[in-house]
C-alpha atoms as a PDB file:
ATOM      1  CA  UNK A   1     -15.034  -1.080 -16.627  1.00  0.00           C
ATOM      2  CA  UNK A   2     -12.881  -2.171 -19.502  1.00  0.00           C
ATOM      3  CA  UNK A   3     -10.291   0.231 -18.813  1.00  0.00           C
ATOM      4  CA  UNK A   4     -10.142  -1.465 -15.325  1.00  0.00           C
ATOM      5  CA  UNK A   5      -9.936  -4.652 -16.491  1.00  0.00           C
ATOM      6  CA  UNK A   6      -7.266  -3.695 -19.237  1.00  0.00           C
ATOM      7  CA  UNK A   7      -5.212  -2.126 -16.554  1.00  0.00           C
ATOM      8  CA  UNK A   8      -5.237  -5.180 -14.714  1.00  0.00           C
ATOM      9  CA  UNK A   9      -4.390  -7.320 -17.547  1.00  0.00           C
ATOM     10  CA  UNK A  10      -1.101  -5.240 -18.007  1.00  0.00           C
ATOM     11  CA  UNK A  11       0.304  -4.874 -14.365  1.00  0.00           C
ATOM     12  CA  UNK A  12      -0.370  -8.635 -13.861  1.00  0.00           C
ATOM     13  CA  UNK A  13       1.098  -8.741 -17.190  1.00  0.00           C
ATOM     14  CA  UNK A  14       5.033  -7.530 -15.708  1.00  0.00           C
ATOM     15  CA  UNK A  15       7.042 -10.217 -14.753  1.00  0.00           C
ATOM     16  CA  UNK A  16       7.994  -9.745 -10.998  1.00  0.00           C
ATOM     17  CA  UNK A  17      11.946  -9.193 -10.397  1.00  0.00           C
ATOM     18  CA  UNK A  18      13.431  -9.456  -6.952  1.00  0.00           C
ATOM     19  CA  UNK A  19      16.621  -9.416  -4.952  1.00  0.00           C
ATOM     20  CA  UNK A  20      17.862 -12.729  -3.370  1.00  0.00           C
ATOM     21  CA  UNK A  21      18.337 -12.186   0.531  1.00  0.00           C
ATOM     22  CA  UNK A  22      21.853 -12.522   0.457  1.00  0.00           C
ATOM     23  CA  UNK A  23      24.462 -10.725  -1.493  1.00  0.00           C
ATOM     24  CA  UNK A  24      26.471 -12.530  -4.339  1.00  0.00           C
ATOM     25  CA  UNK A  25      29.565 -11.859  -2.375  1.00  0.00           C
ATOM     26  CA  UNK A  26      28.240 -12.453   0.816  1.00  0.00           C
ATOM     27  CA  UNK A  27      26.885 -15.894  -0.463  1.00  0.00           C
ATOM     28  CA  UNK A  28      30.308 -16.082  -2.257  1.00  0.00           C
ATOM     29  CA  UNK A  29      32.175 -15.606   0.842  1.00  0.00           C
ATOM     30  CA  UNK A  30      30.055 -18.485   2.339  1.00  0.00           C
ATOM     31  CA  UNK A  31      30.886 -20.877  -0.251  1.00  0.00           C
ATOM     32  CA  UNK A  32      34.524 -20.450  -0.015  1.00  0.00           C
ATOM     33  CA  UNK A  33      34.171 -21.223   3.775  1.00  0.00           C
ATOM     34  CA  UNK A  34      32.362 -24.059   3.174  1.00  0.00           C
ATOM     35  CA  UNK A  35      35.082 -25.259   0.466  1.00  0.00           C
ATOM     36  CA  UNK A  36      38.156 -24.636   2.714  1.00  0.00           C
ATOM     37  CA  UNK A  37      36.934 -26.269   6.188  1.00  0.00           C
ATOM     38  CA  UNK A  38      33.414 -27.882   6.160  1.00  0.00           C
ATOM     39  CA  UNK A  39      34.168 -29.499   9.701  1.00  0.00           C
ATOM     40  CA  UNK A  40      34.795 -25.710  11.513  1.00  0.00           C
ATOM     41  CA  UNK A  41      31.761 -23.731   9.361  1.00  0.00           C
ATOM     42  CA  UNK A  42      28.311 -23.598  11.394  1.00  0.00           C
ATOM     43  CA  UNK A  43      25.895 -23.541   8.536  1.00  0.00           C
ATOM     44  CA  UNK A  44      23.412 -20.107   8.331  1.00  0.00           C
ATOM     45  CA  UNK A  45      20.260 -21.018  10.362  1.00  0.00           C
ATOM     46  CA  UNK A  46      18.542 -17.623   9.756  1.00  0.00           C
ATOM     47  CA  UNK A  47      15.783 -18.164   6.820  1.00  0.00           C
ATOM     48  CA  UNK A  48      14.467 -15.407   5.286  1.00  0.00           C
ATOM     49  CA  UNK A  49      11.320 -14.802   3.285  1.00  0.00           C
ATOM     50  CA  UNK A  50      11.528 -14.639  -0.396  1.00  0.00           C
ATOM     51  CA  UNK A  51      10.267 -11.136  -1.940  1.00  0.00           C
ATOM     52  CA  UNK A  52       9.154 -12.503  -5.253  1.00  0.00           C
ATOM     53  CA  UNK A  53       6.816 -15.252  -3.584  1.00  0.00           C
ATOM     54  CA  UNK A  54       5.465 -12.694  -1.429  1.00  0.00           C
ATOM     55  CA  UNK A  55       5.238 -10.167  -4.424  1.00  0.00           C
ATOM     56  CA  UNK A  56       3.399 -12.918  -6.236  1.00  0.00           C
ATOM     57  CA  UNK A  57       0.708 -14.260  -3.534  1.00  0.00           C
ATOM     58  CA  UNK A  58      -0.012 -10.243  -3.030  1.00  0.00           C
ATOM     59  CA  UNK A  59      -0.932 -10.089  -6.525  1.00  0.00           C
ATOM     60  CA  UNK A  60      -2.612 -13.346  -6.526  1.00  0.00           C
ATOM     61  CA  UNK A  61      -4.967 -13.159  -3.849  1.00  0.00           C
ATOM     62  CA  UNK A  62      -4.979  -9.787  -1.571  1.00  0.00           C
ATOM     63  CA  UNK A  63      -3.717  -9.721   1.874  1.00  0.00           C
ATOM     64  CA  UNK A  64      -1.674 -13.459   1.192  1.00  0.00           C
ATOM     65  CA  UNK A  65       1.688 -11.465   1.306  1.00  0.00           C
ATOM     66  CA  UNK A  66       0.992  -9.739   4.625  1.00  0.00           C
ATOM     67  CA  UNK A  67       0.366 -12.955   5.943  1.00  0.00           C
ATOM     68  CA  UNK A  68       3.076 -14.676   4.613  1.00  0.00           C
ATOM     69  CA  UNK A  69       5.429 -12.115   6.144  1.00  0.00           C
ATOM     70  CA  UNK A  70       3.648 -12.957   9.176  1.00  0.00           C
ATOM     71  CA  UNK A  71       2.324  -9.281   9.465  1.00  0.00           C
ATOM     72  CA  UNK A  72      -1.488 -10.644  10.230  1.00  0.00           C
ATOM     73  CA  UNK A  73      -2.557  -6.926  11.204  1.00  0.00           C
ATOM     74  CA  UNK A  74      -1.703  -5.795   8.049  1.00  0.00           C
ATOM     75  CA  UNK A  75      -3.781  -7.872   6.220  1.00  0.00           C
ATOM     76  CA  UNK A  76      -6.594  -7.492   8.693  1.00  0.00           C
ATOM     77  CA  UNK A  77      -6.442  -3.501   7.219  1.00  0.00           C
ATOM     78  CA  UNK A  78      -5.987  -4.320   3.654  1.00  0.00           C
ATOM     79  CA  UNK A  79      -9.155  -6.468   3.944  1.00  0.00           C
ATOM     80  CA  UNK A  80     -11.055  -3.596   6.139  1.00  0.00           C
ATOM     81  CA  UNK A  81      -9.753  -1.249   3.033  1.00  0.00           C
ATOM     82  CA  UNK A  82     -10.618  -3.427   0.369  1.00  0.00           C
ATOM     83  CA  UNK A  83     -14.051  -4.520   2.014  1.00  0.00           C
ATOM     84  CA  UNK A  84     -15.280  -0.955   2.924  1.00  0.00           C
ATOM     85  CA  UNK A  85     -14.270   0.450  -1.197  1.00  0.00           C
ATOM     86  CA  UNK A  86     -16.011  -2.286  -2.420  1.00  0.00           C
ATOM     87  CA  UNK A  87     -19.200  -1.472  -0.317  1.00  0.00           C
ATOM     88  CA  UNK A  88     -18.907   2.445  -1.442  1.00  0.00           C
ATOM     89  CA  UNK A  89     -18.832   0.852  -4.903  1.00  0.00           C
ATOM     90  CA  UNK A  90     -21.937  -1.300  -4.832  1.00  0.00           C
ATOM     91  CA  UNK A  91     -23.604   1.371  -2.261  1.00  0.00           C
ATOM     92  CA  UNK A  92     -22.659   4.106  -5.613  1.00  0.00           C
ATOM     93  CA  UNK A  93     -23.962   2.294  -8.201  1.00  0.00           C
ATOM     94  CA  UNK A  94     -26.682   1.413  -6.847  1.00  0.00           C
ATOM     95  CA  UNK A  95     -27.688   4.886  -5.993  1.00  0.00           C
ATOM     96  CA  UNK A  96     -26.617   5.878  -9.346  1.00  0.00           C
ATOM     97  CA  UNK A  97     -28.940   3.547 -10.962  1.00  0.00           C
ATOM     98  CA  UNK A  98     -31.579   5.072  -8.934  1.00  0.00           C
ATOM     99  CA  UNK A  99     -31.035   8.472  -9.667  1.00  0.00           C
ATOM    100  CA  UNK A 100     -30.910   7.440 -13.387  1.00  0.00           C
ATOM    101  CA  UNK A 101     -34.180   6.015 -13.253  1.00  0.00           C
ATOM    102  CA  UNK A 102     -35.554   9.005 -11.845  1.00  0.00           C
ATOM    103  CA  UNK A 103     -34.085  11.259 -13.909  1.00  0.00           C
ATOM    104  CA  UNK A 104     -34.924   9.645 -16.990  1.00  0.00           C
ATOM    105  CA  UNK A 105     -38.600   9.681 -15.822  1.00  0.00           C
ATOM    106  CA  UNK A 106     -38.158  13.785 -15.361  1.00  0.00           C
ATOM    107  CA  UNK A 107     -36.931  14.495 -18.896  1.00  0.00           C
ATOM    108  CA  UNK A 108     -39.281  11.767 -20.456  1.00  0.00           C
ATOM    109  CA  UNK A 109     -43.184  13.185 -20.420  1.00  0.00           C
ATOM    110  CA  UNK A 110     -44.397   9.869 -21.643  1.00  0.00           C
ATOM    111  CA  UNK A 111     -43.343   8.133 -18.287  1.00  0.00           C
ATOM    112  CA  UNK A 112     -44.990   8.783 -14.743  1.00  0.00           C
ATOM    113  CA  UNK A 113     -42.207  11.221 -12.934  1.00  0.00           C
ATOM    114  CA  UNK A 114     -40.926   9.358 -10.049  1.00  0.00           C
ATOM    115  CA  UNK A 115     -39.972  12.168  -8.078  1.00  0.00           C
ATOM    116  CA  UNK A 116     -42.682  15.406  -8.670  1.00  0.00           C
ATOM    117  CA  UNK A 117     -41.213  17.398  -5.744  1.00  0.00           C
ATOM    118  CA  UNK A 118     -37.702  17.713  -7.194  1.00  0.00           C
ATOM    119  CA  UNK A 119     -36.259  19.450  -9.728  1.00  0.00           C
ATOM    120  CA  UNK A 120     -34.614  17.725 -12.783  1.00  0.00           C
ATOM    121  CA  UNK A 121     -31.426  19.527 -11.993  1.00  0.00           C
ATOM    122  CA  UNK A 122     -31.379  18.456  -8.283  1.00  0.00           C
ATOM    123  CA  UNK A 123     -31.709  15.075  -9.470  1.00  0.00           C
ATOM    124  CA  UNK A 124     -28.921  15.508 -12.135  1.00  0.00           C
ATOM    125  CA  UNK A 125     -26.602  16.344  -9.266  1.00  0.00           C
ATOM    126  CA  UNK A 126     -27.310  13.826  -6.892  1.00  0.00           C
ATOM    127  CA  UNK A 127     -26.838  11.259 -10.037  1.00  0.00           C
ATOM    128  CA  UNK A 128     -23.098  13.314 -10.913  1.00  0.00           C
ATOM    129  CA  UNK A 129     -22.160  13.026  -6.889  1.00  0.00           C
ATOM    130  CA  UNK A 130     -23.114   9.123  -6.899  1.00  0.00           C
ATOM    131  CA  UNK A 131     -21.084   8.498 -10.285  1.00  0.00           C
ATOM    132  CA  UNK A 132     -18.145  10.755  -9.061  1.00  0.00           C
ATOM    133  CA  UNK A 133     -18.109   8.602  -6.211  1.00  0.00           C
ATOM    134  CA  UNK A 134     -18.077   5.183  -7.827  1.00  0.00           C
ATOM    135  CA  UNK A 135     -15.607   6.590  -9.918  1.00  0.00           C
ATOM    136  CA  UNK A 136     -13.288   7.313  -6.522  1.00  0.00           C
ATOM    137  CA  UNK A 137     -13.688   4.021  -4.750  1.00  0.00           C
ATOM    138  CA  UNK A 138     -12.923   2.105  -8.206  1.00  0.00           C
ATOM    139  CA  UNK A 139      -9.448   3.893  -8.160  1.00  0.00           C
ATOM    140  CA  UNK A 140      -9.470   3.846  -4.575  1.00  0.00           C
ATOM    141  CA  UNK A 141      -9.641   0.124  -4.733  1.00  0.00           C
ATOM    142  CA  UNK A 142      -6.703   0.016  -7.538  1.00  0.00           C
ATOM    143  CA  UNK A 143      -4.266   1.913  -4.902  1.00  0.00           C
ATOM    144  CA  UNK A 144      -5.117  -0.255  -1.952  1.00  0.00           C
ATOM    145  CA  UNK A 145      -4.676  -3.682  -4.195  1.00  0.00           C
ATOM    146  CA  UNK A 146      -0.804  -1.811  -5.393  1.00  0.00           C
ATOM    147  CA  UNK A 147      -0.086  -0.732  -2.094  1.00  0.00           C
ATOM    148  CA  UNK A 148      -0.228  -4.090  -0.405  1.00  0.00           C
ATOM    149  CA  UNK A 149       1.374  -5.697  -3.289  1.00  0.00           C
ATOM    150  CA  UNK A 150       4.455  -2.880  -2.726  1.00  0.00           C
ATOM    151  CA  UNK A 151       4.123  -3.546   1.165  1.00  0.00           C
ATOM    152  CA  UNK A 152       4.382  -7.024   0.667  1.00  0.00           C
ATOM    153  CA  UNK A 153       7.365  -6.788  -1.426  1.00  0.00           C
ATOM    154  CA  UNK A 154       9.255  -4.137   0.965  1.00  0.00           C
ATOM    155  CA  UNK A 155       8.739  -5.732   3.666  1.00  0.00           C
ATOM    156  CA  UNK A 156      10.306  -9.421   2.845  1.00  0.00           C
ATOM    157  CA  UNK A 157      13.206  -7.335   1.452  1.00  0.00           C
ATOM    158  CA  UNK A 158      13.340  -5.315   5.100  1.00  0.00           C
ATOM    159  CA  UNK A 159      13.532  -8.780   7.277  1.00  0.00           C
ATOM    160  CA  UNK A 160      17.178  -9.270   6.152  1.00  0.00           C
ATOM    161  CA  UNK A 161      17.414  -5.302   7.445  1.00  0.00           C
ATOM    162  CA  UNK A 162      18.912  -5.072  11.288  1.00  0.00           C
ATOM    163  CA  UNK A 163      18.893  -2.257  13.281  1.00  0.00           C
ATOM    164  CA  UNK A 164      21.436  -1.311  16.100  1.00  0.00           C
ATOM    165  CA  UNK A 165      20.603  -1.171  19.439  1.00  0.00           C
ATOM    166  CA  UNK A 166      22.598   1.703  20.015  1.00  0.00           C
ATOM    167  CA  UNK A 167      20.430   4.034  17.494  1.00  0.00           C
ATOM    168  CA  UNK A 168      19.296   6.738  18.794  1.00  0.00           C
ATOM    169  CA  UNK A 169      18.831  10.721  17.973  1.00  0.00           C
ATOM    170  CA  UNK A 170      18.959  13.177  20.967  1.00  0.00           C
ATOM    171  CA  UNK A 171      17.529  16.512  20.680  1.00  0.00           C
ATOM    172  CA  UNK A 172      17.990  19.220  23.278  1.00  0.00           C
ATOM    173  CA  UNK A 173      17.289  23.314  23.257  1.00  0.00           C
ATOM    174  CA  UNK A 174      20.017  25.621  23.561  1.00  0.00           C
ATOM    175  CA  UNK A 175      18.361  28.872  25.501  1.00  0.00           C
ATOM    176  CA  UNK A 176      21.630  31.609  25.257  1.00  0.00           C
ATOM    177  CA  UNK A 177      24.187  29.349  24.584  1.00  0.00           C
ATOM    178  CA  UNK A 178      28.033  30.458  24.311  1.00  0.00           C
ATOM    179  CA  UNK A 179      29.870  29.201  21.279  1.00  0.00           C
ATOM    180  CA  UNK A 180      33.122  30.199  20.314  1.00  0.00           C
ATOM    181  CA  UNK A 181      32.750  32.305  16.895  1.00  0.00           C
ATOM    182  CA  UNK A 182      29.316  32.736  16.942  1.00  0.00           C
ATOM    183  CA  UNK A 183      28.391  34.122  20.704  1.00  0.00           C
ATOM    184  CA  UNK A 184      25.407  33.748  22.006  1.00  0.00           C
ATOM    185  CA  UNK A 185      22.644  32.096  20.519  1.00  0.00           C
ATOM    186  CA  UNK A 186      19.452  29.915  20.737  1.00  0.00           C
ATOM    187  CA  UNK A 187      18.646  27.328  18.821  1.00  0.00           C
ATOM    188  CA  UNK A 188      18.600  23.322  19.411  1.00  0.00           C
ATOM    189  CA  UNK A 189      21.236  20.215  19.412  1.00  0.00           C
ATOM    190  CA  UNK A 190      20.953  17.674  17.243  1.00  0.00           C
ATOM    191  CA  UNK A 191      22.775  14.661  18.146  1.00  0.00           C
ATOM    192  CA  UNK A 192      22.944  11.297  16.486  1.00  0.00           C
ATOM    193  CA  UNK A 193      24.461   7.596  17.822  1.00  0.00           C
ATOM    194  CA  UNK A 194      24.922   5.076  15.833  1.00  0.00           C
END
């Protein structure tokens, strides 16, 4: 548990570093417009989200960048993630305190065995499976909480990001084609618009 809480302590630790939306020369370029003819220029309406708040409210509280990218579904499956490791954590512990309890009762002759129909070693590997297990969703839980924070990030960076209508990749099979130099072959035809 310390080691979890330690490696908290040093990602939260990192300052967070991010891009501005615009490029300096872009945002250059806008100035200088601005400067030589204010009356002509039609200022930028298009706002975009700002990475390092998003980065931030990830880390903050879990889920609060998805939303403030406005990608609600995400955050609905960070919380299902986060919700269902933490349940496989308490669920884990709890039947690893259990199977503690019992074994400790088996290897002790001074206490009343709490489980006379099973062997001590059957009880030592149903305790190993339930600490192995606790051990997963802790890490499990750790990977979720950086993934959203990354997803959060990428995301605001990716709103600035257009795509071109006219983007598209066409594949088609060549059965016994003809192709000068080569003859006949099959294979398949990639083809890419942009």
């Amino acid at each position: 548990m310390k080691a979890v809480v330690c490696l908290l302590l040093v990602v939260l630790s990192f300052s967070v570093v991010a891009q501005k939306p615009y490029a300096a020369p872009y945002q250059a370029s806008l100035q200088s417009l601005e400067s030589t003819n204010k009356s002509s220029v039609v200022a930028d309406s298009t706002t975009w989200d700002d990475p390092k708040k998003a980065t931030v409210l990830a880390l903050v509280l879990p889920g609060a960048g998805q939303i403030y990218n406005k990608k609600y579904w995400k955050a609905a499956i960070v919380y299902a993630g986060l919700g269902g490791l933490a349940y496989m954590f308490k669920y884990n512990t709890d039947s690893l305190d259990k199977y503690q309890t019992i074994y400790v009762s088996k290897l002790d002759t001074n206490l009343t065995d709490l489980a006379p129909e099973r062997s001590s070693a059957s009880i030592k590997s149903d305790r190993d499976f339930h600490r192995r297990y606790c051990d997963i969703s802790i890490l499990g839980f750790i990977g979720v909480y950086a993934l959203q924070v990354i997803d959060a990030n990428v995301d605001a960076h990716l709103k600035e990001f257009k795509v071109n209508k006219d983007l598209a990749l066409h594949l088609s099979p060549d059965i016994y084609a003809r192709k000068p130099g080569i003859g006949r072959y099959s294979g398949m035809t990639v083809r890419l618009t942009f």
